[in-house]
Protein backbone atom coordinates (compact mmCIF):
# COMPACT_ATOMS: atom_id res chain seq x y z
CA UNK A 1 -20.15 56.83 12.59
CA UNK A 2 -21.41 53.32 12.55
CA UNK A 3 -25.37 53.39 11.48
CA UNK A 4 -26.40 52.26 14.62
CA UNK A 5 -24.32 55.03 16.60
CA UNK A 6 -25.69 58.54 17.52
CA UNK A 7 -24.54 61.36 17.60
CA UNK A 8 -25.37 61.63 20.93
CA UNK A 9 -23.87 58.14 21.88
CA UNK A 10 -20.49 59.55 19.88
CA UNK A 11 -20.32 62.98 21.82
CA UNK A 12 -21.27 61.50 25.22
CA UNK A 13 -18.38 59.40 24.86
CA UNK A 14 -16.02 61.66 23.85
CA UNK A 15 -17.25 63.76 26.92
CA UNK A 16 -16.56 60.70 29.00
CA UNK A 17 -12.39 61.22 30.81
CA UNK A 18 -11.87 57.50 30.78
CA UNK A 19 -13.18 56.70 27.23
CA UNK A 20 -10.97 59.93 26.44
CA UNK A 21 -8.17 58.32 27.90
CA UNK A 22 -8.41 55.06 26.42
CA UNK A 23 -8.46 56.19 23.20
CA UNK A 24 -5.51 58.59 23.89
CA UNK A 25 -3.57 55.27 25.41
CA UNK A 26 -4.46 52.78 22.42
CA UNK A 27 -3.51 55.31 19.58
CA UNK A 28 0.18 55.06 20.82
CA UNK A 29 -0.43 51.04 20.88
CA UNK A 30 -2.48 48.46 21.56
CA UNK A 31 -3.31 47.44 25.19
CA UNK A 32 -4.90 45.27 27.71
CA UNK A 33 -7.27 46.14 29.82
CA UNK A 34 -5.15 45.71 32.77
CA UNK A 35 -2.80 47.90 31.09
CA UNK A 36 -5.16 50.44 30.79
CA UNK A 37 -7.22 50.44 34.22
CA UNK A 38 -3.26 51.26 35.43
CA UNK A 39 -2.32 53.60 32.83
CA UNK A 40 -6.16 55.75 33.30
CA UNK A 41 -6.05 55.59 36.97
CA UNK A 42 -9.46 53.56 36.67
CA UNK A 43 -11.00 50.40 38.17
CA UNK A 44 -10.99 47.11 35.76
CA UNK A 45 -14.95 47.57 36.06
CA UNK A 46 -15.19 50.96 34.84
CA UNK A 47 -12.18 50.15 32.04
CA UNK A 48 -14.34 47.59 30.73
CA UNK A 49 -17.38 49.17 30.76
CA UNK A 50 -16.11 52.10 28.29
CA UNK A 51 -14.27 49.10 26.26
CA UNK A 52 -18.15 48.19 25.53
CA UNK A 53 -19.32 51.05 24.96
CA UNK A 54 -16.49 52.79 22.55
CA UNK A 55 -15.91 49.27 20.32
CA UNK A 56 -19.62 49.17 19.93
CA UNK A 57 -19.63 52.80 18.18
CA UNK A 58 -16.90 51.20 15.80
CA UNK A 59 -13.88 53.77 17.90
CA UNK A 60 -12.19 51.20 19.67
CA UNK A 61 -11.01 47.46 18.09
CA UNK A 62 -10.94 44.24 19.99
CA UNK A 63 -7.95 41.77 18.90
CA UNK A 64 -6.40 39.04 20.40
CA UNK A 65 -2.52 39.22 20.79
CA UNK A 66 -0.99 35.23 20.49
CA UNK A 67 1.81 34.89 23.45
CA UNK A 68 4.13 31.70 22.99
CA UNK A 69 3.20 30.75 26.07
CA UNK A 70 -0.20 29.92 24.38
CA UNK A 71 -2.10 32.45 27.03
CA UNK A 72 -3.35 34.35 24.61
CA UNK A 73 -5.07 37.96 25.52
CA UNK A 74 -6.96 40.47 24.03
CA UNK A 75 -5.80 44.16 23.24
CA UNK A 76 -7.66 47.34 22.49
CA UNK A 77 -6.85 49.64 19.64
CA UNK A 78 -8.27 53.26 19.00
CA UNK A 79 -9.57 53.42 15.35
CA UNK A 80 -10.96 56.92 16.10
CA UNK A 81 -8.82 59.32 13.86
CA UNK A 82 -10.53 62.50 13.31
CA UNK A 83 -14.10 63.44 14.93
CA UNK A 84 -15.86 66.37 13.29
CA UNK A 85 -18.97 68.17 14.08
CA UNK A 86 -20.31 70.75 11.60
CA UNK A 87 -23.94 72.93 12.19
CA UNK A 88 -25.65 74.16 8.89
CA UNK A 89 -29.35 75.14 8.43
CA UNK A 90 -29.52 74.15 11.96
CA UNK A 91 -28.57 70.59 11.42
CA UNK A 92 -25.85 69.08 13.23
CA UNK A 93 -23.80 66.43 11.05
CA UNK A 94 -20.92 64.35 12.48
CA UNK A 95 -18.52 62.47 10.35
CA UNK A 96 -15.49 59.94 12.60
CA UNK A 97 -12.63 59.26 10.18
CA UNK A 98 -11.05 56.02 11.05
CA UNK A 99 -7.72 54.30 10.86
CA UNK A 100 -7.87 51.79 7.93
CA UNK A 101 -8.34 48.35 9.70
CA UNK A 102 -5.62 46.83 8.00
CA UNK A 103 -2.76 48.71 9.60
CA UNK A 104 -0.36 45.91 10.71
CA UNK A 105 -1.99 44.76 13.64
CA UNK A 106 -3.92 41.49 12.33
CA UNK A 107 -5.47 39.45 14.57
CA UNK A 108 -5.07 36.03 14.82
CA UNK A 109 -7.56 34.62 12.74
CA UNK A 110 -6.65 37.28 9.66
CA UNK A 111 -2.94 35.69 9.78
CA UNK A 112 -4.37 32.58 9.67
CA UNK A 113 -6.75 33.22 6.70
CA UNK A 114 -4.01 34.75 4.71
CA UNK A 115 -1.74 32.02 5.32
CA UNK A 116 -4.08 29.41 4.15
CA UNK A 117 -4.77 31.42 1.25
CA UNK A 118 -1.56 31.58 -0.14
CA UNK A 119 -1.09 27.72 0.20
């Protein structure tokens, strides 16, 4: 988890249907948030709100996705890949494995970087 996420900020998330669903919808691919208020049966509002919430415990990414048409938009991606939740000596410990961040889907400015790089 990220440092400033808790393990109660984590599980009451994952307890959450819509942030559930997001994350189930952006594993398969990355999607707007209109796309996903239609695909999780839930208001833009509420959509939004769990966007918030889930990107800032480090389980959902924010890119933006270049059209030709130069309207540009962003799309969400689930980096969540494993969640685990062990109890020992009466401790809980959590551990989120996550999807390496360089996976194919650079934004726009890490395309750019790389090109200018290699110039």
């Amino acid at each position: 988890m990220r440092e400033e996420s808790s393990l109660a900020e984590v599980l009451d998330l994952l307890s959450d249907e819509y942030a559930r669903a997001i994350l189930t919808e952006t594993s398969v691919e990355p999607m707007s948030a209109k796309t996903l208020s239609e695909r999780c049966d839930a208001s833009l509002p509420t959509v939004y709100r769990r966007i918030e919430h889930l990107t800032d415990c480090g389980l959902l990414d924010e890119r933006t996705q270049p059209r030709r048409d130069g309207n540009h938009h962003r799309v969400y991606t689930a980096t969540l890949h494993r969640f685990s939740l062990e109890l020992d000596d009466g401790e809980f410990t959590a551990d989120v494995d996550r999807h390496e961040s360089d996976d194919g889907r650079d934004d726009v400015a890490d395309r750019f970087t790389r090109m200018w790089e290699g110039l």
